[in-house]
C-alpha atoms as a PDB file:
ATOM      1  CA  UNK A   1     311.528 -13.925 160.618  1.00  0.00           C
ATOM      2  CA  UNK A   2     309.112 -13.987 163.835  1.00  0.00           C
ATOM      3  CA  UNK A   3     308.961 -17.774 165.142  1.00  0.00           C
ATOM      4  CA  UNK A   4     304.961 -17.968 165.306  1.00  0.00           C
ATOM      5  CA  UNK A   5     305.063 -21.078 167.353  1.00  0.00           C
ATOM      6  CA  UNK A   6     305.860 -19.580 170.204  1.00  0.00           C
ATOM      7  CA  UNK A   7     302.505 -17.612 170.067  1.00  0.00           C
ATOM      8  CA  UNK A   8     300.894 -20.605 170.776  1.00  0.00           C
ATOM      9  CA  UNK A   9     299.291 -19.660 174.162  1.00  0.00           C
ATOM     10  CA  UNK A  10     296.849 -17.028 172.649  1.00  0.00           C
ATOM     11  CA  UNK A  11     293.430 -17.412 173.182  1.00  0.00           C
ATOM     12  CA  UNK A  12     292.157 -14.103 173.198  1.00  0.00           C
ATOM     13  CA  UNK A  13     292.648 -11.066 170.049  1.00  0.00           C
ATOM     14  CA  UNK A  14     292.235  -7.670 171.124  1.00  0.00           C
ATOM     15  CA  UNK A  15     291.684  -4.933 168.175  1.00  0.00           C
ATOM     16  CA  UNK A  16     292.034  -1.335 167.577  1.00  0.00           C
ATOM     17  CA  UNK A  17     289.112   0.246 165.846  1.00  0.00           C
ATOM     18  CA  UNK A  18     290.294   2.746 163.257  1.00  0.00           C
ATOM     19  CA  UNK A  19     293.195   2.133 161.092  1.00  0.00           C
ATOM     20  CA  UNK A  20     292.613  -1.763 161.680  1.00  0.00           C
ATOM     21  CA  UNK A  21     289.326  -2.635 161.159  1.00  0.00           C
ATOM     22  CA  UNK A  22     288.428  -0.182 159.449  1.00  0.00           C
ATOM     23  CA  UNK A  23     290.658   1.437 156.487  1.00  0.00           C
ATOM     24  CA  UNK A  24     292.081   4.639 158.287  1.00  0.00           C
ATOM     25  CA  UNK A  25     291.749   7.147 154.725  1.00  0.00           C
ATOM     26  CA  UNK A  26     288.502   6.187 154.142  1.00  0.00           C
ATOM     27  CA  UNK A  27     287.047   6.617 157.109  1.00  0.00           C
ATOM     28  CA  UNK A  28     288.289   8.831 159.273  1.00  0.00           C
ATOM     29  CA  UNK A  29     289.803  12.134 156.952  1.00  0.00           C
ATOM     30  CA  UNK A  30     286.575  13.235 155.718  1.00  0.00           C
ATOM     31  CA  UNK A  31     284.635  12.619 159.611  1.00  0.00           C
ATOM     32  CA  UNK A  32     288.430  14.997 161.262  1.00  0.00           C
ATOM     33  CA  UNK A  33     287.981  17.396 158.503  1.00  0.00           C
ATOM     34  CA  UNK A  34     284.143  18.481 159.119  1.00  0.00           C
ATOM     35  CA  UNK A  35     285.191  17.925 162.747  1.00  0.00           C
ATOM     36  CA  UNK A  36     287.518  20.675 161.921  1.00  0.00           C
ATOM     37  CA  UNK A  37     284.651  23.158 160.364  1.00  0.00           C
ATOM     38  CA  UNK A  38     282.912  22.531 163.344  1.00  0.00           C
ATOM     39  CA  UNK A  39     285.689  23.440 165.948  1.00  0.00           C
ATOM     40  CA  UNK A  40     286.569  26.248 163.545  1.00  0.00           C
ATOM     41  CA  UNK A  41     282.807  27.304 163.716  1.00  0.00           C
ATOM     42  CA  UNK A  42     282.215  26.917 159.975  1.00  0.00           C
ATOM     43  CA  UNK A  43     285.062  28.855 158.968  1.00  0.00           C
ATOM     44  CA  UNK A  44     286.727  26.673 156.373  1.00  0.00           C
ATOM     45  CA  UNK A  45     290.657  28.680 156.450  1.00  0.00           C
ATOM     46  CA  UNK A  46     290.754  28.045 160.301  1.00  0.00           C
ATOM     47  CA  UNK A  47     289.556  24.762 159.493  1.00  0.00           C
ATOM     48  CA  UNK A  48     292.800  24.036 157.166  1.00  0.00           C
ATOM     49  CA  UNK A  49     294.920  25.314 160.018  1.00  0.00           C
ATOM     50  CA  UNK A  50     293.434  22.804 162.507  1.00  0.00           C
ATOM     51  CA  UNK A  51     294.246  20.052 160.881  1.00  0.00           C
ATOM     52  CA  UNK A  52     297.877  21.269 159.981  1.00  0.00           C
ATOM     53  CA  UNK A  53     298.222  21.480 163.219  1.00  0.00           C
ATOM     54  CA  UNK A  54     297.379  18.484 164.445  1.00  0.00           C
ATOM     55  CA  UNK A  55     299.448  16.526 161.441  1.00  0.00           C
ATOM     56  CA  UNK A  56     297.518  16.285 158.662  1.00  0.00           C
ATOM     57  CA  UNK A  57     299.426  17.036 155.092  1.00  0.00           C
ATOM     58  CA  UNK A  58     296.731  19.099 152.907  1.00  0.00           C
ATOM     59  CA  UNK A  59     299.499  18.230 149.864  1.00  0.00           C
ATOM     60  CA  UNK A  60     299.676  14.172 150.229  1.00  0.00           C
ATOM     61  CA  UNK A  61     296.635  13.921 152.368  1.00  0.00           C
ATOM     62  CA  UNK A  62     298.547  11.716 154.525  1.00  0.00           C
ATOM     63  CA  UNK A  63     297.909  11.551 158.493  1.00  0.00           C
ATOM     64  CA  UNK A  64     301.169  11.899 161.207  1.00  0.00           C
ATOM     65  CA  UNK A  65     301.586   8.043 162.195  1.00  0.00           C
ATOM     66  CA  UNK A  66     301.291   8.133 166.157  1.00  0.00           C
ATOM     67  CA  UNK A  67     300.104  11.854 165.979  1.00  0.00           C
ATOM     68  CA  UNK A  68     296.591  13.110 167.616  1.00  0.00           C
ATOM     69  CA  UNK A  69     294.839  12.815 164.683  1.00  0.00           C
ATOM     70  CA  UNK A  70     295.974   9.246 164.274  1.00  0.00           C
ATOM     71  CA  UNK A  71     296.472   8.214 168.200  1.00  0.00           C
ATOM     72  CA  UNK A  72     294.655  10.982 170.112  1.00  0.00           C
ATOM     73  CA  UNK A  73     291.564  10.679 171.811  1.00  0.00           C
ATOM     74  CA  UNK A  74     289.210  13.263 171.843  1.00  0.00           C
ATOM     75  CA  UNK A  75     290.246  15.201 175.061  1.00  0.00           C
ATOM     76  CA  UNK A  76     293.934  15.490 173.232  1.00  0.00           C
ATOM     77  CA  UNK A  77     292.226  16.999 170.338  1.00  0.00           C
ATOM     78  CA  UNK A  78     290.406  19.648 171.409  1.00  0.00           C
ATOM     79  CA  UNK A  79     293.099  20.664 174.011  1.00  0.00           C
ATOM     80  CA  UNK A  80     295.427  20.934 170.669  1.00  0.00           C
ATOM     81  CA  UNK A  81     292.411  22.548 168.765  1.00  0.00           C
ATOM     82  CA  UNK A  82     291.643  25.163 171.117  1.00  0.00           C
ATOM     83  CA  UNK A  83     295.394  26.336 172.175  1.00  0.00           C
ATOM     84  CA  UNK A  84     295.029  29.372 169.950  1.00  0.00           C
ATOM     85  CA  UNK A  85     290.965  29.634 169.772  1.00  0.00           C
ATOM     86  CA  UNK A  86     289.202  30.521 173.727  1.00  0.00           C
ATOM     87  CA  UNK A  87     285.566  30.856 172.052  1.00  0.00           C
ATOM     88  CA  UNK A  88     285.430  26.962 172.965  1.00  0.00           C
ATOM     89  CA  UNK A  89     286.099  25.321 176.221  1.00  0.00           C
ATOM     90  CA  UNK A  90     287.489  22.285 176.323  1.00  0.00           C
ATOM     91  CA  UNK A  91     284.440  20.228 177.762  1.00  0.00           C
ATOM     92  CA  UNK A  92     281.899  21.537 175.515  1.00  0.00           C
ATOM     93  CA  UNK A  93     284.524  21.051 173.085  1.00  0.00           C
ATOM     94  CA  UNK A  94     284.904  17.594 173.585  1.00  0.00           C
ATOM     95  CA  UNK A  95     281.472  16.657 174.194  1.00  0.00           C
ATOM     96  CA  UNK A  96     280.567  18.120 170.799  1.00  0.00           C
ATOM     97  CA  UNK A  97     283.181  16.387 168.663  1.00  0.00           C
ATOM     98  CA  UNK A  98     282.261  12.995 170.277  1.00  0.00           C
ATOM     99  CA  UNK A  99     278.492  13.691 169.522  1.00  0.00           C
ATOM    100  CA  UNK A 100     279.996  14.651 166.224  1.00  0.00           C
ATOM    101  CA  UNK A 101     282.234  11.173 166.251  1.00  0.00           C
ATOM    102  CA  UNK A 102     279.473   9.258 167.553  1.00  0.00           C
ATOM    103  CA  UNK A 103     276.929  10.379 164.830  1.00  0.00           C
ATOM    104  CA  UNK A 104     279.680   9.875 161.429  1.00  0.00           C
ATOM    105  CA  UNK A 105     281.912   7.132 162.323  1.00  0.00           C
ATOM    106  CA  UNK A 106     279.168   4.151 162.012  1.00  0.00           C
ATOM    107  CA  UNK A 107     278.211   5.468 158.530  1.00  0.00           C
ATOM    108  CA  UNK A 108     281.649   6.711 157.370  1.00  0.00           C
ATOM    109  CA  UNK A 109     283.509   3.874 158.598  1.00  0.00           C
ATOM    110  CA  UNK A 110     284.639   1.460 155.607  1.00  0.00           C
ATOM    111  CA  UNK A 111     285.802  -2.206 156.960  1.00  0.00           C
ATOM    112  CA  UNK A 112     288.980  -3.480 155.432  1.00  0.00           C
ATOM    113  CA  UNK A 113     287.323  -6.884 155.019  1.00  0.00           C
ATOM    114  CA  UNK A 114     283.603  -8.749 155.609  1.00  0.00           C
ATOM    115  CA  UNK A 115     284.461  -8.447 159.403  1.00  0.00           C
ATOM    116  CA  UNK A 116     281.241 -10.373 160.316  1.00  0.00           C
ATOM    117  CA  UNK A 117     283.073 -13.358 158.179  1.00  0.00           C
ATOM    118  CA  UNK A 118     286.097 -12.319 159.579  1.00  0.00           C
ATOM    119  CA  UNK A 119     285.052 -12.425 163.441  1.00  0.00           C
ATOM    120  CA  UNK A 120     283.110 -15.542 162.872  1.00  0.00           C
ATOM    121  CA  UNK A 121     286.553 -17.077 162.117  1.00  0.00           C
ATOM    122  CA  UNK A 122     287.879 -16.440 165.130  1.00  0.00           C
ATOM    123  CA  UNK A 123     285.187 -17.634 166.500  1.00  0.00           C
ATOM    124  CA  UNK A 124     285.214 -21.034 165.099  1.00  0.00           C
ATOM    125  CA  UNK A 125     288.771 -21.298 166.396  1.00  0.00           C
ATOM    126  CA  UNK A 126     288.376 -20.689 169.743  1.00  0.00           C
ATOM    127  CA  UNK A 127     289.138 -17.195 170.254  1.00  0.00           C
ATOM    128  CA  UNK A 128     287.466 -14.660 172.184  1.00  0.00           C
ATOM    129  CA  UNK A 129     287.775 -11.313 170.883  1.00  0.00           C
ATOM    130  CA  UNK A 130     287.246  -7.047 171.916  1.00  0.00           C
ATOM    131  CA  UNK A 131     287.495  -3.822 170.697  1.00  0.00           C
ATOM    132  CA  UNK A 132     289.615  -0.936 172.150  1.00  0.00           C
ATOM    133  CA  UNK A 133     289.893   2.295 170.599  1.00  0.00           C
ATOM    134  CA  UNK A 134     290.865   5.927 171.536  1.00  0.00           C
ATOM    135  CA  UNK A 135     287.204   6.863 169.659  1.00  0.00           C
ATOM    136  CA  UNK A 136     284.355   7.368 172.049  1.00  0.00           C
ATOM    137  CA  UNK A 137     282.955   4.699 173.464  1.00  0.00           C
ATOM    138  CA  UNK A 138     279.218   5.516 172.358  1.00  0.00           C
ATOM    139  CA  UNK A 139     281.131   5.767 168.889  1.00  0.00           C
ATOM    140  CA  UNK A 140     282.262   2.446 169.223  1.00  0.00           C
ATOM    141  CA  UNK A 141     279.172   0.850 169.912  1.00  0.00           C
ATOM    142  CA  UNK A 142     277.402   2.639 167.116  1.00  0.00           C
ATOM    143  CA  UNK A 143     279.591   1.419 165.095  1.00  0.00           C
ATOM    144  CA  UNK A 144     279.470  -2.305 166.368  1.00  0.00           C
ATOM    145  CA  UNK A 145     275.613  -2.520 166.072  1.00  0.00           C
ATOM    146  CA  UNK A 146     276.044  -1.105 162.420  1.00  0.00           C
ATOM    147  CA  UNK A 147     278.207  -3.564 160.950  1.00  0.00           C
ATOM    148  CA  UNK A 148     275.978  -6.323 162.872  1.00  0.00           C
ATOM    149  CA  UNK A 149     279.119  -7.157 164.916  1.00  0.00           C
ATOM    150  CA  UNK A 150     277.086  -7.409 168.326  1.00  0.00           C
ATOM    151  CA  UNK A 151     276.933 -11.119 168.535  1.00  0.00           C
ATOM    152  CA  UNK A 152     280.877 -11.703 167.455  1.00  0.00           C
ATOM    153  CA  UNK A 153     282.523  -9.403 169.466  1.00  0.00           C
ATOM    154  CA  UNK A 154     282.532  -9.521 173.196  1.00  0.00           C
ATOM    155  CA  UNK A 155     283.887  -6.428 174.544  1.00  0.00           C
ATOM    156  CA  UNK A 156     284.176  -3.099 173.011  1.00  0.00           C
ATOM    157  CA  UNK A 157     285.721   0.266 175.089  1.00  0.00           C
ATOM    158  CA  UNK A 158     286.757   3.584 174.187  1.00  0.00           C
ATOM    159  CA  UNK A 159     289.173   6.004 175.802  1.00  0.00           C
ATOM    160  CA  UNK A 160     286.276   7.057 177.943  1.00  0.00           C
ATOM    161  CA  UNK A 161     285.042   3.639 179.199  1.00  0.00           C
ATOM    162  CA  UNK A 162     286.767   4.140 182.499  1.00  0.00           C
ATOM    163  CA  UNK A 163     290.029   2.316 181.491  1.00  0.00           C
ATOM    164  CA  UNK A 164     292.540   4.845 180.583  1.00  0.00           C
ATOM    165  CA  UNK A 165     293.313   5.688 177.570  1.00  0.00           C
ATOM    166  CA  UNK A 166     295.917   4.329 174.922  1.00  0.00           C
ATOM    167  CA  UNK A 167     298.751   3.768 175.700  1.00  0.00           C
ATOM    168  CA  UNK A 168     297.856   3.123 179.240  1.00  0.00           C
ATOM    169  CA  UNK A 169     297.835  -0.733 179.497  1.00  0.00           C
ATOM    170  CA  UNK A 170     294.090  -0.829 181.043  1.00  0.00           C
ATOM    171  CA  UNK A 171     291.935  -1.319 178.441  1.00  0.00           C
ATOM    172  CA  UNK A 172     293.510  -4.600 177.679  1.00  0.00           C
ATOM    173  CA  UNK A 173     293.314  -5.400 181.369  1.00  0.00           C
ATOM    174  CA  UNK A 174     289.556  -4.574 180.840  1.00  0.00           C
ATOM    175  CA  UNK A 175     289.524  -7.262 178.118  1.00  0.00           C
ATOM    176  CA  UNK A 176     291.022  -9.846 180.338  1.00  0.00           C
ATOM    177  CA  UNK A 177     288.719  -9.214 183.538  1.00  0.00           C
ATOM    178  CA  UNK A 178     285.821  -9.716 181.189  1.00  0.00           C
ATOM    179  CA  UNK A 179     287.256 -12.869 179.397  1.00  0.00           C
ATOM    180  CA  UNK A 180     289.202 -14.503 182.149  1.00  0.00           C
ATOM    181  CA  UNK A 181     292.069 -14.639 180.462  1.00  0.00           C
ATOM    182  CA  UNK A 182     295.634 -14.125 181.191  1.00  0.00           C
ATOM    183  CA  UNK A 183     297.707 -10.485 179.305  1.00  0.00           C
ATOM    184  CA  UNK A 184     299.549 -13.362 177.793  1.00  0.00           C
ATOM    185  CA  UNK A 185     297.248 -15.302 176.276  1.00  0.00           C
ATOM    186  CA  UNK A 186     296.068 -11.834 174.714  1.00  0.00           C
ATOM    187  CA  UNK A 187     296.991 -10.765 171.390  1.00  0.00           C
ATOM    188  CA  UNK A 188     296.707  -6.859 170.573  1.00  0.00           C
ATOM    189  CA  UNK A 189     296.296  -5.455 166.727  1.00  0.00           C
ATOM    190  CA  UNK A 190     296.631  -2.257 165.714  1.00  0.00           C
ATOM    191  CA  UNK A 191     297.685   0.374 162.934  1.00  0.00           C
ATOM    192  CA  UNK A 192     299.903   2.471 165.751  1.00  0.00           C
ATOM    193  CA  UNK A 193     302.510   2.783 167.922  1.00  0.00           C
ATOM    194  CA  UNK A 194     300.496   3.142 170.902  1.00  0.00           C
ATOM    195  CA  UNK A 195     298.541   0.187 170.049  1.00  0.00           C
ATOM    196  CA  UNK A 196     301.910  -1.910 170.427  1.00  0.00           C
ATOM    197  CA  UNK A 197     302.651   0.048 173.370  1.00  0.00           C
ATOM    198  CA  UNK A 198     299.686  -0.538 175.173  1.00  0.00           C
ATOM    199  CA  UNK A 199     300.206  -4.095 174.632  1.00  0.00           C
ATOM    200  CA  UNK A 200     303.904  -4.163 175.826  1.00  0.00           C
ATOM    201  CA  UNK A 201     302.655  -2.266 179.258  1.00  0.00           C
ATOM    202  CA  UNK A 202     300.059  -4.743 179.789  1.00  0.00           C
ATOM    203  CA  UNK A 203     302.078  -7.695 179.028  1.00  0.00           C
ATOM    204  CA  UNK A 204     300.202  -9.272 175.894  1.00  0.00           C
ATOM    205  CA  UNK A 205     301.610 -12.072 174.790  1.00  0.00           C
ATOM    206  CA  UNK A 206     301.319 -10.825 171.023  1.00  0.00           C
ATOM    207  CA  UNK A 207     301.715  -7.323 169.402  1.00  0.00           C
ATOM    208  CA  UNK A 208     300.735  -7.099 165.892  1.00  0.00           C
ATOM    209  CA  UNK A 209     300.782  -4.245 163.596  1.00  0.00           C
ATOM    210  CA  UNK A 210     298.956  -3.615 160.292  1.00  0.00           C
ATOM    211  CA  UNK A 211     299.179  -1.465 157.163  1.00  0.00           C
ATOM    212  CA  UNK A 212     295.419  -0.147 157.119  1.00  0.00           C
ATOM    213  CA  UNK A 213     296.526   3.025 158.938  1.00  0.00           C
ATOM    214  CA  UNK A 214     298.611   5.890 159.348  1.00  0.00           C
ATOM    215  CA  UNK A 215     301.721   3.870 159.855  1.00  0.00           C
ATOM    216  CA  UNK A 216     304.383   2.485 157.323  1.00  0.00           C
ATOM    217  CA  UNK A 217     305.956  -1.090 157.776  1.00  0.00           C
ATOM    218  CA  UNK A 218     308.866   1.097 159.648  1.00  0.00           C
ATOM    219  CA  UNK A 219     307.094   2.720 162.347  1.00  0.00           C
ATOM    220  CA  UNK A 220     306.039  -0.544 163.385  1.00  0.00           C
ATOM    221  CA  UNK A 221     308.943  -2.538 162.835  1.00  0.00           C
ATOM    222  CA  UNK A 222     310.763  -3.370 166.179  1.00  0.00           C
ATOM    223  CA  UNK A 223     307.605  -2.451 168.351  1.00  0.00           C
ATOM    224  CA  UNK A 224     305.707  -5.302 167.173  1.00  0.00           C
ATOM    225  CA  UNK A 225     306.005  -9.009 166.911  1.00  0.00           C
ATOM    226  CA  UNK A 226     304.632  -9.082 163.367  1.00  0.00           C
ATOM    227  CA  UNK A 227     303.553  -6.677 160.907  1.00  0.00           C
ATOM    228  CA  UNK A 228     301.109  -8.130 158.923  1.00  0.00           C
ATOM    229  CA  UNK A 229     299.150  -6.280 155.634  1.00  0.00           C
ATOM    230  CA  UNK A 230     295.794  -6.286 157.146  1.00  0.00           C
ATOM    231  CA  UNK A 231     293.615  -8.138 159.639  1.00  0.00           C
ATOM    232  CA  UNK A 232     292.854 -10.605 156.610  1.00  0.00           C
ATOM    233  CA  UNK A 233     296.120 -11.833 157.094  1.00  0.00           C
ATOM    234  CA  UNK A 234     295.300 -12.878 161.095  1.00  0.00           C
ATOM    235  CA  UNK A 235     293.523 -15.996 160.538  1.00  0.00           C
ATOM    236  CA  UNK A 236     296.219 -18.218 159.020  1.00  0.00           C
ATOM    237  CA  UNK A 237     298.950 -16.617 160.843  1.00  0.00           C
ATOM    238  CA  UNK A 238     297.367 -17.345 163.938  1.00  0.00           C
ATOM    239  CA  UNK A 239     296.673 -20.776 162.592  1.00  0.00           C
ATOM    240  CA  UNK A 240     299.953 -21.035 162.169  1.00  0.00           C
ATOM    241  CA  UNK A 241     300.490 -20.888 166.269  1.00  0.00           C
ATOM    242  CA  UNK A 242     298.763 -23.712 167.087  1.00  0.00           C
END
């Protein structure tokens, strides 16, 4: 049983996008899998094969935890997409699957909770609070404006924001520089391995992990400091530092 009072320092909560505030299924299977026709160039076989490839389970419909389609930034993907396809290269690619992200993530993406409720929380309490996600950055942004998330959430950055890319430990330096806060006074939450491993590089003083992804209780156990449901769960526990 985690001893929460000795999380008392944080000041700051750092989130993952996809998989954490938003539900991971029911946003992001249907965007990979037309991403798929389109690296595939409409042919829907190839298609299938792309996303085997890359982890997805046509039978369950579950995603790899911690695999591209579930970790990966875009550059990963179309490196993995293109190793047995040359009528692409990898920067046009890339460019045209974040165009692709960019344009179906804000209206695909289905929040795990009223996060404008949720951020104003955090708010009230004293904590400042970020995005970081392996998504594009102009994805990310979209995303914030459409869920009216502009005015609660002070810093957003994707894997191509000039901080490195999960599970490099810069993006939650990046948070820090713009807060003024300390790694340890940062707590990081995410569906994913390399959410909590991005965290432990950077020296966050708080790792949680949540259910709304790709990964099980398991695959998080022993990486994070908590494993919590969902974000709704944050709140009190964090509450419960103080």
């Amino acid at each position: 049983m985690v001893n929460s009072q000795s999380f008392g320092q944080i000041r700051g909560v750092l989130f993952d996008k996809d998989g954490t505030l938003f539900d991971y299924y029911r946003t992001w299977v249907p965007i990979l899998q037309s991403a798929a026709l389109l690296a595939a160039r409409g042919d829907e076989a190839m298609a299938t094969r792309l996303m085997g490839a890359c982890g997805f389970d046509a039978t369950t419909g579950r995603v790899e935890a911690g695999g591209i389609l579930a970790a990966g930034n875009t550059i990963e993907l179309a490196g993995l997409w293109l190793s047995g396809d040359k009528t692409w290269e990898v920067a046009t690619l890339t460019r045209a699957l974040d165009d692709h992200f960019a344009a179906e993530a804000p209206l695909r993406s289905a929040p795990v909770t009223d996060l404008v409720a949720f951020f104003r929380e955090l708010k009230a309490s004293g904590y400042r609070t970020g995005i970081a996600t392996n998504d594009n950055e102009a994805s990310a942004l979209a995303t914030v404006m459409r869920f009216d998330l502009t005015a609660h959430v002070e810093f957003v950055c994707g894997y191509d924001s000039g901080h490195g890319a999960k599970p490099e430990p810069g993006m939650v330096h990046a948070f820090c520089a713009a807060t003024g806060l300390e790694p340890s006074q940062v707590a990081m939450v995410g569906d994913n391995f390399h959410d909590l491993e991005m965290a432990r590089r950077a020296g966050a003083g708080l790792k949680v992990g949540v259910l709304t992804g790709t990964s099980l209780r398991s695959d998080l156990e022993g990486h994070a400091d908590i494993v919590l449901d969902s974000i709704v769960a944050l709140p009190a526990f964090l509450a419960s530092t103080r």
